[in-house]
PDB file of N, CA and C in Angstrom:
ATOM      1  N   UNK A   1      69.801 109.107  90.260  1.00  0.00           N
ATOM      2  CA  UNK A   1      69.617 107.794  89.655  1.00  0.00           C
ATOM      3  C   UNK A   1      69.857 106.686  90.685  1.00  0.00           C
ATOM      4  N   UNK A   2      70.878 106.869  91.353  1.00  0.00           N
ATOM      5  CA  UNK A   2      71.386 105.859  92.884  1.00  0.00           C
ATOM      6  C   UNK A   2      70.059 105.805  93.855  1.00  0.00           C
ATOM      7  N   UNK A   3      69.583 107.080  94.008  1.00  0.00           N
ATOM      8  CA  UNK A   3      68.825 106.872  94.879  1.00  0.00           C
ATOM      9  C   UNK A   3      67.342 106.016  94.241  1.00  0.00           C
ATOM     10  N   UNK A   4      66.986 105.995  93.016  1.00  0.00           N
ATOM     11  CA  UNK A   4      65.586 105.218  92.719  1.00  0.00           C
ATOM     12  C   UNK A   4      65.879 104.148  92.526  1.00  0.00           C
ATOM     13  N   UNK A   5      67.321 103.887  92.325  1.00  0.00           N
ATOM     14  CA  UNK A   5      67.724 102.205  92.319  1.00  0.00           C
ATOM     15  C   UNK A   5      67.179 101.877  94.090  1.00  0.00           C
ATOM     16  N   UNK A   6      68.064 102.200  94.866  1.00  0.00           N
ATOM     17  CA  UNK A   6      67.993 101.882  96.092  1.00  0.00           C
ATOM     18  C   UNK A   6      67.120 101.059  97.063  1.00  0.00           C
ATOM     19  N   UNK A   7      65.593 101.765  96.700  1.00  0.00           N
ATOM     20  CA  UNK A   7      64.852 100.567  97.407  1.00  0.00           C
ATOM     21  C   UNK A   7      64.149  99.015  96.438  1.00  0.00           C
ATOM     22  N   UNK A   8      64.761  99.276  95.330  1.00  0.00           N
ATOM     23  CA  UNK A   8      64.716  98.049  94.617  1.00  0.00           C
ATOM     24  C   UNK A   8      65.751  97.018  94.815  1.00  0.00           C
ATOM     25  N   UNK A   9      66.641  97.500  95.707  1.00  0.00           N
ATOM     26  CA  UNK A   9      67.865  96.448  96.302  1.00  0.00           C
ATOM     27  C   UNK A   9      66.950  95.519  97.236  1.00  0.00           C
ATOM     28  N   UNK A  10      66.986  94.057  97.385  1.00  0.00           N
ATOM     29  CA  UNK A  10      66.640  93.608  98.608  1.00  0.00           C
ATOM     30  C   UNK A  10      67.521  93.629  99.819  1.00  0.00           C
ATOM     31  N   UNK A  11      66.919  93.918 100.707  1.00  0.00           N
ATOM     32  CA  UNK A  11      67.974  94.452 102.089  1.00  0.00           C
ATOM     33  C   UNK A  11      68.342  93.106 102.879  1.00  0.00           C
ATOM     34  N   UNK A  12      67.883  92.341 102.766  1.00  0.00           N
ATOM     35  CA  UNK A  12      68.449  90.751 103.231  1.00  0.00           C
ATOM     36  C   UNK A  12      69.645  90.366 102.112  1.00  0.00           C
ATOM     37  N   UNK A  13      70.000  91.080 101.136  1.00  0.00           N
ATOM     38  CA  UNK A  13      71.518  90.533 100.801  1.00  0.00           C
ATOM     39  C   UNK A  13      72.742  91.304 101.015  1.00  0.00           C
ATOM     40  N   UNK A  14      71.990  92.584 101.764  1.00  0.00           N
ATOM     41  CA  UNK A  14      72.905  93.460 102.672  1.00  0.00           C
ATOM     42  C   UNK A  14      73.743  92.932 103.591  1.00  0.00           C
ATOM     43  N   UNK A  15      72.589  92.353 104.298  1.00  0.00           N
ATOM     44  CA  UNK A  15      72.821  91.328 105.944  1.00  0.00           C
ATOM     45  C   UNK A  15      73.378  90.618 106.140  1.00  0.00           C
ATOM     46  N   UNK A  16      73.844  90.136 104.666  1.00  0.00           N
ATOM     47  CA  UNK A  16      75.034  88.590 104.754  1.00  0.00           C
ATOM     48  C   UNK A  16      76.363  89.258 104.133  1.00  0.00           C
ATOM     49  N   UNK A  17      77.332  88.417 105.534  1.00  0.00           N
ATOM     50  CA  UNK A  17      78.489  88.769 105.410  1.00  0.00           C
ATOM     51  C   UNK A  17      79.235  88.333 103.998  1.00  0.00           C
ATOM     52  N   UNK A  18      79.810  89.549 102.963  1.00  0.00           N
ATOM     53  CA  UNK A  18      80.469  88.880 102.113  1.00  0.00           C
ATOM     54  C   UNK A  18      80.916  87.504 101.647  1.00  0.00           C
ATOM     55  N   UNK A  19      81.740  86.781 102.913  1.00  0.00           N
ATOM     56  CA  UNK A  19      82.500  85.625 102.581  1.00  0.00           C
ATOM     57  C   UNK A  19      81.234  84.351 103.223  1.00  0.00           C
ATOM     58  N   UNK A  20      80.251  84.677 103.296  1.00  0.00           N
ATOM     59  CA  UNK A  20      79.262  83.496 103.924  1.00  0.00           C
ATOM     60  C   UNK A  20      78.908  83.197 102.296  1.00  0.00           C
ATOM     61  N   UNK A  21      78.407  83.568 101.590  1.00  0.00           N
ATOM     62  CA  UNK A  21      77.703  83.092 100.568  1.00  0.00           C
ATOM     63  C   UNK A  21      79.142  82.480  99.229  1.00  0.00           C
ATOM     64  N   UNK A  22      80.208  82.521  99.657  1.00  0.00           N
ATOM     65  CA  UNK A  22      81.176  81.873  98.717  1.00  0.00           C
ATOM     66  C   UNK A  22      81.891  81.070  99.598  1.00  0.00           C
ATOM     67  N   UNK A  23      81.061  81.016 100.880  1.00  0.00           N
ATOM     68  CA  UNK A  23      81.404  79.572 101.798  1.00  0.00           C
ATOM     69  C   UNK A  23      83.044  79.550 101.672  1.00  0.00           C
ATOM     70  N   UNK A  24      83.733  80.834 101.932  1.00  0.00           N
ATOM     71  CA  UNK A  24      85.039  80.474 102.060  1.00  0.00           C
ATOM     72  C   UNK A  24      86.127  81.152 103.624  1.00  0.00           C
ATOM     73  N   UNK A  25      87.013  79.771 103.602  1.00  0.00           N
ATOM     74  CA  UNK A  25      87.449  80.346 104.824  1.00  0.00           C
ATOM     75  C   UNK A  25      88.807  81.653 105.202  1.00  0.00           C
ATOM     76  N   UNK A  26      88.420  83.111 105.527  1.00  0.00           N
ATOM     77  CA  UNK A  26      89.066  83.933 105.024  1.00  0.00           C
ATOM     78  C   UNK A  26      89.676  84.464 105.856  1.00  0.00           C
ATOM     79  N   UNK A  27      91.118  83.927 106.550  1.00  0.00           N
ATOM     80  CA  UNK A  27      91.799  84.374 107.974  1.00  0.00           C
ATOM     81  C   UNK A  27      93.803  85.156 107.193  1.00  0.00           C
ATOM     82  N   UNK A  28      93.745  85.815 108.061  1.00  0.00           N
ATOM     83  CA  UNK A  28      95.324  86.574 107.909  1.00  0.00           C
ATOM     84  C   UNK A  28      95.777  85.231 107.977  1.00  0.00           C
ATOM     85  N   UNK A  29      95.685  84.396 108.749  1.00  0.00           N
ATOM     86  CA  UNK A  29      96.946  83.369 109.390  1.00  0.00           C
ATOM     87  C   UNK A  29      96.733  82.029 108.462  1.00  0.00           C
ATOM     88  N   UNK A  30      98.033  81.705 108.244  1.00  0.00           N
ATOM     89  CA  UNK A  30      97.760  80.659 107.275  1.00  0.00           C
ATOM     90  C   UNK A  30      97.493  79.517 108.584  1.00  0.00           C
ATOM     91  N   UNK A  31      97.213  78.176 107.972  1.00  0.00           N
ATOM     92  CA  UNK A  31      97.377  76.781 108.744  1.00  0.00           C
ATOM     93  C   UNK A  31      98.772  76.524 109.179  1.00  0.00           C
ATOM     94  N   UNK A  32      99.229  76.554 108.000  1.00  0.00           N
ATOM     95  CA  UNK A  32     101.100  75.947 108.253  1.00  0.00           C
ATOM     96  C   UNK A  32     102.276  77.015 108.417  1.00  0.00           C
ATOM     97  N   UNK A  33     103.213  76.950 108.932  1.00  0.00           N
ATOM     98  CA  UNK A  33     103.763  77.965 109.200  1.00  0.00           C
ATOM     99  C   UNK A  33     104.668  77.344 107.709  1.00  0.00           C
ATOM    100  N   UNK A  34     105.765  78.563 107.153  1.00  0.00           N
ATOM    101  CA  UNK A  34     106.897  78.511 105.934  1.00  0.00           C
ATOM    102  C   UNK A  34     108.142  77.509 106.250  1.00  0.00           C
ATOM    103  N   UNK A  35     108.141  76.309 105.295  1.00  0.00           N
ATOM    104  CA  UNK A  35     109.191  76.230 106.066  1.00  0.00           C
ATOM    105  C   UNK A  35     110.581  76.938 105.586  1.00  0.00           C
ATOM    106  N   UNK A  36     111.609  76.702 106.224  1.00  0.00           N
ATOM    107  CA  UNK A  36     113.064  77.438 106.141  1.00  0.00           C
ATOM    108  C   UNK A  36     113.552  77.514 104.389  1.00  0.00           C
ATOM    109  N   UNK A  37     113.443  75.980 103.554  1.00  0.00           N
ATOM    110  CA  UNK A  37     113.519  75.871 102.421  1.00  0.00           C
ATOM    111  C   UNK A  37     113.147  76.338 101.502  1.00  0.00           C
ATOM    112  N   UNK A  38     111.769  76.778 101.692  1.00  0.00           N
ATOM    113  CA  UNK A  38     110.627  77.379 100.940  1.00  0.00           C
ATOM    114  C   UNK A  38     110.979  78.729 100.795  1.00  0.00           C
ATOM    115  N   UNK A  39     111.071  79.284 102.106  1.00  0.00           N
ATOM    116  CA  UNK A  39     111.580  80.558 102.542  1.00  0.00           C
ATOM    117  C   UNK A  39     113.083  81.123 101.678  1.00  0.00           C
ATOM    118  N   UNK A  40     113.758  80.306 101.829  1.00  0.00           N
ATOM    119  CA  UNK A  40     114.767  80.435 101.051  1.00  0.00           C
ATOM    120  C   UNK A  40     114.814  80.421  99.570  1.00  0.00           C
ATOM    121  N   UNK A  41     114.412  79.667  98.864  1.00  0.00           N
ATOM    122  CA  UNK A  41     113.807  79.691  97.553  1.00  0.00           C
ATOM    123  C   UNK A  41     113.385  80.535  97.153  1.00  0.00           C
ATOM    124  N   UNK A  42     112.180  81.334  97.971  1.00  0.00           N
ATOM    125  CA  UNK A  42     111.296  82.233  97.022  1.00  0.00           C
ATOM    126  C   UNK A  42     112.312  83.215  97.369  1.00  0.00           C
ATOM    127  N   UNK A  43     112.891  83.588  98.239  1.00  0.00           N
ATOM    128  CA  UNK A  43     113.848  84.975  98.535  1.00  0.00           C
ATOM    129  C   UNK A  43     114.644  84.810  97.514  1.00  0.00           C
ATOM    130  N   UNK A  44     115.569  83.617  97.010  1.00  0.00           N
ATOM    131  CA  UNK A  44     116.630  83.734  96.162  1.00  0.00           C
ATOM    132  C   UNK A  44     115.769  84.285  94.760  1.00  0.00           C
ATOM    133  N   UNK A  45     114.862  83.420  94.256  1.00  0.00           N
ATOM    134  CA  UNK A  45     114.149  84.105  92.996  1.00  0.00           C
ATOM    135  C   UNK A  45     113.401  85.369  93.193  1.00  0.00           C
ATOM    136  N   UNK A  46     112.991  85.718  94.474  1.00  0.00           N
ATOM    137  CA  UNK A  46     112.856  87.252  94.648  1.00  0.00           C
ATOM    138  C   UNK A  46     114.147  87.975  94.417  1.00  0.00           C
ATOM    139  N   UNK A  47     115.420  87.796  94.897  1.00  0.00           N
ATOM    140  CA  UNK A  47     116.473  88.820  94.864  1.00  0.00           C
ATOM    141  C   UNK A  47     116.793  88.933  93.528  1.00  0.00           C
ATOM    142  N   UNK A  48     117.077  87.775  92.838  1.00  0.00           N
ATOM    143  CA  UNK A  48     117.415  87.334  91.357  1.00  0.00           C
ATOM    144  C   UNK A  48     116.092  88.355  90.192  1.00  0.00           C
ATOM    145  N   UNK A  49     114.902  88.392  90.519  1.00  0.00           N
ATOM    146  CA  UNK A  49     114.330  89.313  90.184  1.00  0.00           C
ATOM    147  C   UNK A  49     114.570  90.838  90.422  1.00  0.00           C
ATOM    148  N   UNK A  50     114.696  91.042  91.373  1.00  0.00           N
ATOM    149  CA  UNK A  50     115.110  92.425  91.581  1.00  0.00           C
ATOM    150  C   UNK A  50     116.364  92.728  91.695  1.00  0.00           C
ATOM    151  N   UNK A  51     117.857  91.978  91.277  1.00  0.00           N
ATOM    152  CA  UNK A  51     118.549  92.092  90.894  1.00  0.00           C
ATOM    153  C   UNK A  51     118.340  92.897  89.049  1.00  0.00           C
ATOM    154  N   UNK A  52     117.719  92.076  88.639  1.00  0.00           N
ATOM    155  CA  UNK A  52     117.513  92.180  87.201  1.00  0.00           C
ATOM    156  C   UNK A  52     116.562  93.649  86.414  1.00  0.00           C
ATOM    157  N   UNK A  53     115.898  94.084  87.898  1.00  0.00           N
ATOM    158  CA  UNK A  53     115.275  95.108  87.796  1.00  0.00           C
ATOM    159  C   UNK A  53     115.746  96.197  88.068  1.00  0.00           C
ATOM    160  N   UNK A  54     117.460  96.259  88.272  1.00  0.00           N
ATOM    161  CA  UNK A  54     118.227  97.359  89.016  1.00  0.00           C
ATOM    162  C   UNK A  54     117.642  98.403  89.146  1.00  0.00           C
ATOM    163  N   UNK A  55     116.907  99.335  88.154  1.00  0.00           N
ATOM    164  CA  UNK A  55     116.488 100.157  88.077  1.00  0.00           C
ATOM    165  C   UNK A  55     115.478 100.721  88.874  1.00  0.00           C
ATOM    166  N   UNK A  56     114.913  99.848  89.355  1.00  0.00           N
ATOM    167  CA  UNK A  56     113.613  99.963  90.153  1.00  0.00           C
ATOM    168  C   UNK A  56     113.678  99.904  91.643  1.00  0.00           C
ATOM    169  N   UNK A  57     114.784  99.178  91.833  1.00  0.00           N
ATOM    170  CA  UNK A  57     115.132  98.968  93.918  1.00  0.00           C
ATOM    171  C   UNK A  57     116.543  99.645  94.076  1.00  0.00           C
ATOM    172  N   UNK A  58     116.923 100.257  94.926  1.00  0.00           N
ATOM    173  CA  UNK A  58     117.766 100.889  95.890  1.00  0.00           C
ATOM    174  C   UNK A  58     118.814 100.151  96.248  1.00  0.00           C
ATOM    175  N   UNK A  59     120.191  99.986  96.065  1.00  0.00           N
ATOM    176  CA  UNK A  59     120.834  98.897  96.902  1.00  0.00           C
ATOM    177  C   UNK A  59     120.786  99.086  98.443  1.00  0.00           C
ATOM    178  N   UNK A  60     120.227  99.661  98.578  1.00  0.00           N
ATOM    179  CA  UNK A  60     120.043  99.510 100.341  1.00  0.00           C
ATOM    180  C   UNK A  60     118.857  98.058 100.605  1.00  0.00           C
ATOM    181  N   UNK A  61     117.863  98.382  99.657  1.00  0.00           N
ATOM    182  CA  UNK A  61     116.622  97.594  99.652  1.00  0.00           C
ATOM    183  C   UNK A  61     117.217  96.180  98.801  1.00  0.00           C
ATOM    184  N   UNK A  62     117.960  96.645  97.668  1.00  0.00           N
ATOM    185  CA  UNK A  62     119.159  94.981  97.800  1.00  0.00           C
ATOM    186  C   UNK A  62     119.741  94.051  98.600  1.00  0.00           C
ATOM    187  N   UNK A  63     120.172  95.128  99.383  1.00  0.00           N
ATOM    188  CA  UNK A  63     121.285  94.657 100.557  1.00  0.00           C
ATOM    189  C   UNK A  63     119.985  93.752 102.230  1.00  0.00           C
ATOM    190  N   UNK A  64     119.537  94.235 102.050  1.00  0.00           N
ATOM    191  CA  UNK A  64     118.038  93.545 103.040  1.00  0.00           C
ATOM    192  C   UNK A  64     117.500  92.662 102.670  1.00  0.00           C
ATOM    193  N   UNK A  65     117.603  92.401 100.940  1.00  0.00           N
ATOM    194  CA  UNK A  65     116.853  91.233 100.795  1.00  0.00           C
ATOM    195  C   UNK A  65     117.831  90.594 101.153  1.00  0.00           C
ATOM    196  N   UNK A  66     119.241  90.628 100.560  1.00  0.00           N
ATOM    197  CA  UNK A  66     120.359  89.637 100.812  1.00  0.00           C
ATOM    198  C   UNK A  66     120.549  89.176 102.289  1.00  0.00           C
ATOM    199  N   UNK A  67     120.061  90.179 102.879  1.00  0.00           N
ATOM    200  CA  UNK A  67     120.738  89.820 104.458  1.00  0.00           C
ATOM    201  C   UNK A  67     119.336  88.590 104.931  1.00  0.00           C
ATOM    202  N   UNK A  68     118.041  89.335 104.681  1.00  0.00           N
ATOM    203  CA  UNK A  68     116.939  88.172 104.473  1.00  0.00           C
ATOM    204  C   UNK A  68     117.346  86.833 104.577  1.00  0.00           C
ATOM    205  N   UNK A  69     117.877  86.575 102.744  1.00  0.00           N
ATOM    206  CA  UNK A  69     118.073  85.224 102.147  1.00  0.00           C
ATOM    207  C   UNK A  69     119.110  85.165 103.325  1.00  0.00           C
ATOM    208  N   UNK A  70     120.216  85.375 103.698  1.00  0.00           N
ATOM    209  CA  UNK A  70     121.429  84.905 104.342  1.00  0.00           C
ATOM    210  C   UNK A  70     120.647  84.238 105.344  1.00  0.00           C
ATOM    211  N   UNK A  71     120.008  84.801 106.173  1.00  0.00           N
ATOM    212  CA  UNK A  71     119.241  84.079 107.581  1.00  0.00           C
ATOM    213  C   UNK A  71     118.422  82.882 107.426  1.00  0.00           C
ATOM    214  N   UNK A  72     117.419  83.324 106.116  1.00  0.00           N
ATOM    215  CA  UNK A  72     116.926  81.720 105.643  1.00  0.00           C
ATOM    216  C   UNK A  72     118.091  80.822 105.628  1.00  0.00           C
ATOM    217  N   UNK A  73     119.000  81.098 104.965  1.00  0.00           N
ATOM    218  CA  UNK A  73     119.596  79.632 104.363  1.00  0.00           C
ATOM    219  C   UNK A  73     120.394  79.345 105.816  1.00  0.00           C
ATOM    220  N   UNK A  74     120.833  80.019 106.757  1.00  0.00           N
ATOM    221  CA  UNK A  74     121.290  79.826 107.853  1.00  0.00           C
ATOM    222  C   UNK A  74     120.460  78.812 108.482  1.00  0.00           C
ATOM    223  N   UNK A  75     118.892  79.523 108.818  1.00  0.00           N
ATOM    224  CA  UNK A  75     117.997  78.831 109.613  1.00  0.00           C
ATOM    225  C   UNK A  75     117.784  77.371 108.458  1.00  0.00           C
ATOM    226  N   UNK A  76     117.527  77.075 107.513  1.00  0.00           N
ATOM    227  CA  UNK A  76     117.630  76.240 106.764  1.00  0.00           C
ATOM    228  C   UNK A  76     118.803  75.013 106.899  1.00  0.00           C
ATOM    229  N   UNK A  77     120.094  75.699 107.141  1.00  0.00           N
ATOM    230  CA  UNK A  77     121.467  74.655 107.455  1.00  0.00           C
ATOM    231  C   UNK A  77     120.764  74.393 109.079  1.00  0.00           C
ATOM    232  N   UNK A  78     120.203  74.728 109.978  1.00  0.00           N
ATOM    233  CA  UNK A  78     120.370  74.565 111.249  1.00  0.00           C
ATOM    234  C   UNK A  78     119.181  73.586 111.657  1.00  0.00           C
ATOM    235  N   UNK A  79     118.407  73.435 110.552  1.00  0.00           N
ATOM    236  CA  UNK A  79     117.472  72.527 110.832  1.00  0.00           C
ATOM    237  C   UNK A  79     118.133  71.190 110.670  1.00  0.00           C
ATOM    238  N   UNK A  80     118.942  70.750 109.841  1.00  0.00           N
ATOM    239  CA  UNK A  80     119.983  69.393 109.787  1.00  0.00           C
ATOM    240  C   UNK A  80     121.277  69.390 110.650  1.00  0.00           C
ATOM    241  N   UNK A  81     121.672  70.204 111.664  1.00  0.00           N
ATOM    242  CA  UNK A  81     122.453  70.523 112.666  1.00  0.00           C
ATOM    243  C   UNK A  81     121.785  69.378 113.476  1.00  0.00           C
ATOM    244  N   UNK A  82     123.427  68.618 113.976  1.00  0.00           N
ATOM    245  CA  UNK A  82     122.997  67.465 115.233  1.00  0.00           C
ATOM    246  C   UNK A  82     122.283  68.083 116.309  1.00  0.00           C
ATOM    247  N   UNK A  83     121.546  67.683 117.154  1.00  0.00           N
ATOM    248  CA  UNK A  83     121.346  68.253 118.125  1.00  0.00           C
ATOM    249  C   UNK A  83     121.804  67.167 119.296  1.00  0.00           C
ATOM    250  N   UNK A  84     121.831  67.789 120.970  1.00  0.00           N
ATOM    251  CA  UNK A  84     122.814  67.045 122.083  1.00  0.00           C
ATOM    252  C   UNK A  84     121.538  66.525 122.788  1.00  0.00           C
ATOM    253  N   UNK A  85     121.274  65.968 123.230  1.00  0.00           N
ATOM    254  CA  UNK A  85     120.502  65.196 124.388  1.00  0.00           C
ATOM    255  C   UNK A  85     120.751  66.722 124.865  1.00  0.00           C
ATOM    256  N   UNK A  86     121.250  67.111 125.616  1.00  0.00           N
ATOM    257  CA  UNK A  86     121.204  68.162 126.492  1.00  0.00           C
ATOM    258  C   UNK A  86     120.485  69.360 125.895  1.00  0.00           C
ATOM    259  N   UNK A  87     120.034  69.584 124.692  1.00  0.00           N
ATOM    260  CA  UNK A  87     119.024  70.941 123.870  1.00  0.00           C
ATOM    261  C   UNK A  87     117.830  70.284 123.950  1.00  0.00           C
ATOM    262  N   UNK A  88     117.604  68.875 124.836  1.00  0.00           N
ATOM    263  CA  UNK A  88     116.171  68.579 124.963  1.00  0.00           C
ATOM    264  C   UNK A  88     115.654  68.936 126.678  1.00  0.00           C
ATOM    265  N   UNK A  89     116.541  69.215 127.269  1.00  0.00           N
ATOM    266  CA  UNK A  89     116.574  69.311 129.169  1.00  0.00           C
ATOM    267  C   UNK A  89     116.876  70.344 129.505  1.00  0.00           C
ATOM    268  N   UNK A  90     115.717  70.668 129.945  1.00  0.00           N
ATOM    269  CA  UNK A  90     115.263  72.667 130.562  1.00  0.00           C
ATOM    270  C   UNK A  90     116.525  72.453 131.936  1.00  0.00           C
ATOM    271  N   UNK A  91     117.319  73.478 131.780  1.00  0.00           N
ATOM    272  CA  UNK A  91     117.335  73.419 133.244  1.00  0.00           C
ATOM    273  C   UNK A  91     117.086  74.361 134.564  1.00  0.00           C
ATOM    274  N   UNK A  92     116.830  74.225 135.308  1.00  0.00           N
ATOM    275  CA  UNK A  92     116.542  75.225 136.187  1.00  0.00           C
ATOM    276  C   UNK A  92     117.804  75.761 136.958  1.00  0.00           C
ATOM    277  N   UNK A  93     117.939  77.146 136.407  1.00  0.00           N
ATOM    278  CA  UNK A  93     119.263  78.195 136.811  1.00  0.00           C
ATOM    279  C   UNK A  93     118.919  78.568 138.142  1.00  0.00           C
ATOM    280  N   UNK A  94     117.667  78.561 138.964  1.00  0.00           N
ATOM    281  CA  UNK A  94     117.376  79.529 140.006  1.00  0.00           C
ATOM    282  C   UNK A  94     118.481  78.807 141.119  1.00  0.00           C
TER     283      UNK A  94
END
């Protein structure tokens, strides 16, 4: 039956790449990178979910998200950390 369909396909809508005809732009990499806040957020309502799902995750796989969230909210506090005139001046060690 596949095969008497077959040459009733037109072969010029073979030729076009999937994402050309829904004119959309379709890359792994986003534009913006996450920021720290964001990052932190969705991890806490991720853990808080799978807290609630005990049944389903491992506390090992608990314990990773937690360590996760810990680093967000770290990198998150360190973005409002003073910084010195001197963390703007490379210096040369040689």
């Amino acid at each position: 039956m596949t095969a008497q369909l077959w040459p009733s396909i037109s072969g010029s809508t073979l030729r076009v790449p999937w994402n050309k005809p829904l004119d959309n732009n379709v890359s792994d990499k986003s534009d913006e990178d996450m920021s720290h806040s964001k990052a932190d957020f969705c991890l806490k309502v991720g853990l808080m979910w799978m807290e609630q799902q005990n049944v389903k995750f491992s506390a090992i796989q608990l314990i990773l998200t937690r360590h996760h969230r810990d680093i967000t909210a770290q990198k998150k506090l360190s973005v409002f950390k003073q910084k010195f005139i001197t963390d703007y001046i490379k210096y040369d060690t040689k």
